[in-house]
C-alpha atoms as a PDB file:
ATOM      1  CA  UNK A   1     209.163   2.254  94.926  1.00  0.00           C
ATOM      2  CA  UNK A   2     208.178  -1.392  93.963  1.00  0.00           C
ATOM      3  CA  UNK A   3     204.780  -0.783  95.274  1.00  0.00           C
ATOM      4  CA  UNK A   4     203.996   2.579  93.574  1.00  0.00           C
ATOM      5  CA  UNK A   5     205.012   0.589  90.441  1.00  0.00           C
ATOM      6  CA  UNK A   6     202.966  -1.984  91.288  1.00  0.00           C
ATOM      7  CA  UNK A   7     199.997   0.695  92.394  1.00  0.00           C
ATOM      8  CA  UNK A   8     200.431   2.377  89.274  1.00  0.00           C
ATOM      9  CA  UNK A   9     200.017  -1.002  86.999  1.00  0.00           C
ATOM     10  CA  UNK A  10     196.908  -2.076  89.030  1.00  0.00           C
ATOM     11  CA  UNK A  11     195.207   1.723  87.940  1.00  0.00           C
ATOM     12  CA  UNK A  12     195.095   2.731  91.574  1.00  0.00           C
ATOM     13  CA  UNK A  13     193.895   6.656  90.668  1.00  0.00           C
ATOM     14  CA  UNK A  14     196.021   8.415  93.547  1.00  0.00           C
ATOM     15  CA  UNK A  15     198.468   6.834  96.116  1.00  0.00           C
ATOM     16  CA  UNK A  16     201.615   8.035  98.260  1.00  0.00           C
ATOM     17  CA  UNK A  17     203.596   6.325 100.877  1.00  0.00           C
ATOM     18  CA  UNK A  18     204.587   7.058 104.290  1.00  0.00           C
ATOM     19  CA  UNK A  19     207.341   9.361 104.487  1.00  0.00           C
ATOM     20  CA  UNK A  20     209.672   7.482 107.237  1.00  0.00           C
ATOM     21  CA  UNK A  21     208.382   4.125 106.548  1.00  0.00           C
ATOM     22  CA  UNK A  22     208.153   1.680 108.947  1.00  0.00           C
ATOM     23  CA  UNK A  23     211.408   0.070 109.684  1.00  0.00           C
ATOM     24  CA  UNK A  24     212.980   1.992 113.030  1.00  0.00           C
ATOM     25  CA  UNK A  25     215.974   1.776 112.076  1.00  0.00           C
ATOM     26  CA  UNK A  26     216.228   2.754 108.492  1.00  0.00           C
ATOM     27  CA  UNK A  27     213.792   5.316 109.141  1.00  0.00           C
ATOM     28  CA  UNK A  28     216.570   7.289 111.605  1.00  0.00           C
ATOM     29  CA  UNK A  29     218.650   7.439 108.497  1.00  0.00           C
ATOM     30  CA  UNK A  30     218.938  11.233 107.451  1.00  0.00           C
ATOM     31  CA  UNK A  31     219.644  10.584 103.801  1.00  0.00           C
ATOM     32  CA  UNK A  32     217.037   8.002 103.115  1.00  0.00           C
ATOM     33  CA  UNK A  33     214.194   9.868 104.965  1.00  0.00           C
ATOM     34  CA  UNK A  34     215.184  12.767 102.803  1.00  0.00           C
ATOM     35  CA  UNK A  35     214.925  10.720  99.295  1.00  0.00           C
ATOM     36  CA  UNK A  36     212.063   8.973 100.969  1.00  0.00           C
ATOM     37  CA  UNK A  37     210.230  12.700 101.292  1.00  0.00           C
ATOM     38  CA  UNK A  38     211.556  13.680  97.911  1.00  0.00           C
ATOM     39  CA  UNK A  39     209.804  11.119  96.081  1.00  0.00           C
ATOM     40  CA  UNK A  40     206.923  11.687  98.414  1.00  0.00           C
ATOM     41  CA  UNK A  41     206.541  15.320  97.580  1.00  0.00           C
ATOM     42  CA  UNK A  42     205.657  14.130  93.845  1.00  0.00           C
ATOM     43  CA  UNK A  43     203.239  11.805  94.348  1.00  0.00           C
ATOM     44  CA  UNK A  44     199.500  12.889  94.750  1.00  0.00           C
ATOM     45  CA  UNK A  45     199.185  11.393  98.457  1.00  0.00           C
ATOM     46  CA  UNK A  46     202.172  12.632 100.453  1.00  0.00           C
ATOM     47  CA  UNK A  47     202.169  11.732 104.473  1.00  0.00           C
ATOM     48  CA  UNK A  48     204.746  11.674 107.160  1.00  0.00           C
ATOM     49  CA  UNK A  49     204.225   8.560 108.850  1.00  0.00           C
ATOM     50  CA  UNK A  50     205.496   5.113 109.678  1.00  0.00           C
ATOM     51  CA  UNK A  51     207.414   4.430 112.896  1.00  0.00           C
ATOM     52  CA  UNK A  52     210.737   5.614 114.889  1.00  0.00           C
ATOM     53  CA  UNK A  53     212.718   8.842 114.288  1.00  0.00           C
ATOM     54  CA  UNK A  54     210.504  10.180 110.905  1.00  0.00           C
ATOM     55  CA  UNK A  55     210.137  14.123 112.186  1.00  0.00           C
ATOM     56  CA  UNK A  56     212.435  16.171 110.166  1.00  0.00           C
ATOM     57  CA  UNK A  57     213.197  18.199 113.622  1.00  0.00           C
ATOM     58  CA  UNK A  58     214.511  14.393 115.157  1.00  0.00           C
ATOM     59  CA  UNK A  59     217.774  15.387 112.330  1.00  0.00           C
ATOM     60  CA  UNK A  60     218.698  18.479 112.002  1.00  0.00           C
ATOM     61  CA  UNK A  61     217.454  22.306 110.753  1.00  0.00           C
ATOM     62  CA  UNK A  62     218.641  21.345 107.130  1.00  0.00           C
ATOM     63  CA  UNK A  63     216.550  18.789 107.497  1.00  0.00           C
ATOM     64  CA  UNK A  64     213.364  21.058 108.255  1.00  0.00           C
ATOM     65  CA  UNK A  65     214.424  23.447 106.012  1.00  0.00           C
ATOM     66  CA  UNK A  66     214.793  20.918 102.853  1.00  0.00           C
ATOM     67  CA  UNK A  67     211.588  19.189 104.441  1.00  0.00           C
ATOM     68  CA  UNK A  68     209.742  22.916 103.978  1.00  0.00           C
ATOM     69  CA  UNK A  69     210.943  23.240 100.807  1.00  0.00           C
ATOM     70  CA  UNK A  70     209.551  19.998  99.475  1.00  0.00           C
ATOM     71  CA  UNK A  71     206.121  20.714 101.479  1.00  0.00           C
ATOM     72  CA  UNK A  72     206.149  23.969  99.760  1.00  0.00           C
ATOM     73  CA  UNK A  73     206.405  22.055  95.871  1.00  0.00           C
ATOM     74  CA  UNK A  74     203.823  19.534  96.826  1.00  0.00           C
ATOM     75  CA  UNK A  75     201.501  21.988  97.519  1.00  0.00           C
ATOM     76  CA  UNK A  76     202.353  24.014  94.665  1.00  0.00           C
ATOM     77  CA  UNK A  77     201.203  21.032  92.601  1.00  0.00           C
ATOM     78  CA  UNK A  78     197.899  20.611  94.054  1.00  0.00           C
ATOM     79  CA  UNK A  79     196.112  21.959  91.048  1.00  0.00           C
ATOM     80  CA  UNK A  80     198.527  19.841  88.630  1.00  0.00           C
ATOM     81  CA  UNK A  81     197.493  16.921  90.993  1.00  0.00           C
ATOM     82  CA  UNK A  82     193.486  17.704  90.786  1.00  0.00           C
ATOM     83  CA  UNK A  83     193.506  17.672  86.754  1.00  0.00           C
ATOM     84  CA  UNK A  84     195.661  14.623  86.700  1.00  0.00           C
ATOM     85  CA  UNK A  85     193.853  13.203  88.952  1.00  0.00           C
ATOM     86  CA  UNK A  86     190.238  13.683  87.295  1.00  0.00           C
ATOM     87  CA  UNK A  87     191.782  12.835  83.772  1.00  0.00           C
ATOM     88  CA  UNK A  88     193.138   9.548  85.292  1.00  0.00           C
ATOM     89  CA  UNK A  89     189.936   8.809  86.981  1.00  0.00           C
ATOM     90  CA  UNK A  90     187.829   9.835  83.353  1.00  0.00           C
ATOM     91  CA  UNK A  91     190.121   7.153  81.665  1.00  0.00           C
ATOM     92  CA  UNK A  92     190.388   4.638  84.682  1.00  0.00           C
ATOM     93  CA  UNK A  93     193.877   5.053  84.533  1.00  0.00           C
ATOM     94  CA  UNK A  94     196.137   6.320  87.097  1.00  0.00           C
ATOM     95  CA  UNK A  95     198.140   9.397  87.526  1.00  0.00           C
ATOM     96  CA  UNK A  96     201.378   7.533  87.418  1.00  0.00           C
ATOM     97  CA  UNK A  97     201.937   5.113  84.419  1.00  0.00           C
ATOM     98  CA  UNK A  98     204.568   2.553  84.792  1.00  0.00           C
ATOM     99  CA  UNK A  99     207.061   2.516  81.503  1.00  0.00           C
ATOM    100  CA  UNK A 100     206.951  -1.317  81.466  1.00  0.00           C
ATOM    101  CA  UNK A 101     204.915  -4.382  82.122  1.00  0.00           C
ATOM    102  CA  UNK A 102     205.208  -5.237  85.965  1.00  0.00           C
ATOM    103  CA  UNK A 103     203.770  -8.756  85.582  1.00  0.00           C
ATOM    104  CA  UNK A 104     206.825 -10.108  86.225  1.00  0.00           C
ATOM    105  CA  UNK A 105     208.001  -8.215  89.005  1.00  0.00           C
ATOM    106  CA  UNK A 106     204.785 -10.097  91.670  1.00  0.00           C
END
């Protein structure tokens, strides 16, 4: 989350993380992969990636079936994402805007 806030202060247009991330054992975690996809599924770049166990069907069938179900409302906000986007990019802003000054968060 520190570097979306940090993405987001720097104007970076669109951006996502790796769903997973990339520490093995954190990744195996069934509750943080699941907030880790929930917070993916609303940002404009959303990926399932990083390393170790980071396939919803590695946990369980809740886990697909919440994992579906946040596919499902990413992609329902691909047009929300495309005007965002192209109003961000007309004001060389970005589609997330942090709340506060980051400077002294780096």
């Amino acid at each position: 989350m520190i570097n979306v806030i940090h993405s987001a202060s720097k104007n970076y247009l669109n951006f996502g993380f790796d769903i997973g991330g990339y520490k093995t054992r954190q990744a195996s975690m069934k509750w943080l992969f699941i907030r880790w996809l929930q917070v993916g599924a609303l940002l404009p770049f959303m990926e399932n990636g990083g390393n170790g166990p980071h396939q919803p069907w590695k946990f369980d069938s809740q886990t697909v079936d919440i994992y579906r179900n946040f596919v499902n409302l990413h992609h329902s906000l691909k047009a929300f994402f495309l005007t965002s986007g192209t109003e961000a990019y007309s004001k060389g802003k970005s589609v997330i805007q942090p709340i506060f000054d980051d400077s002294k968060m780096f």
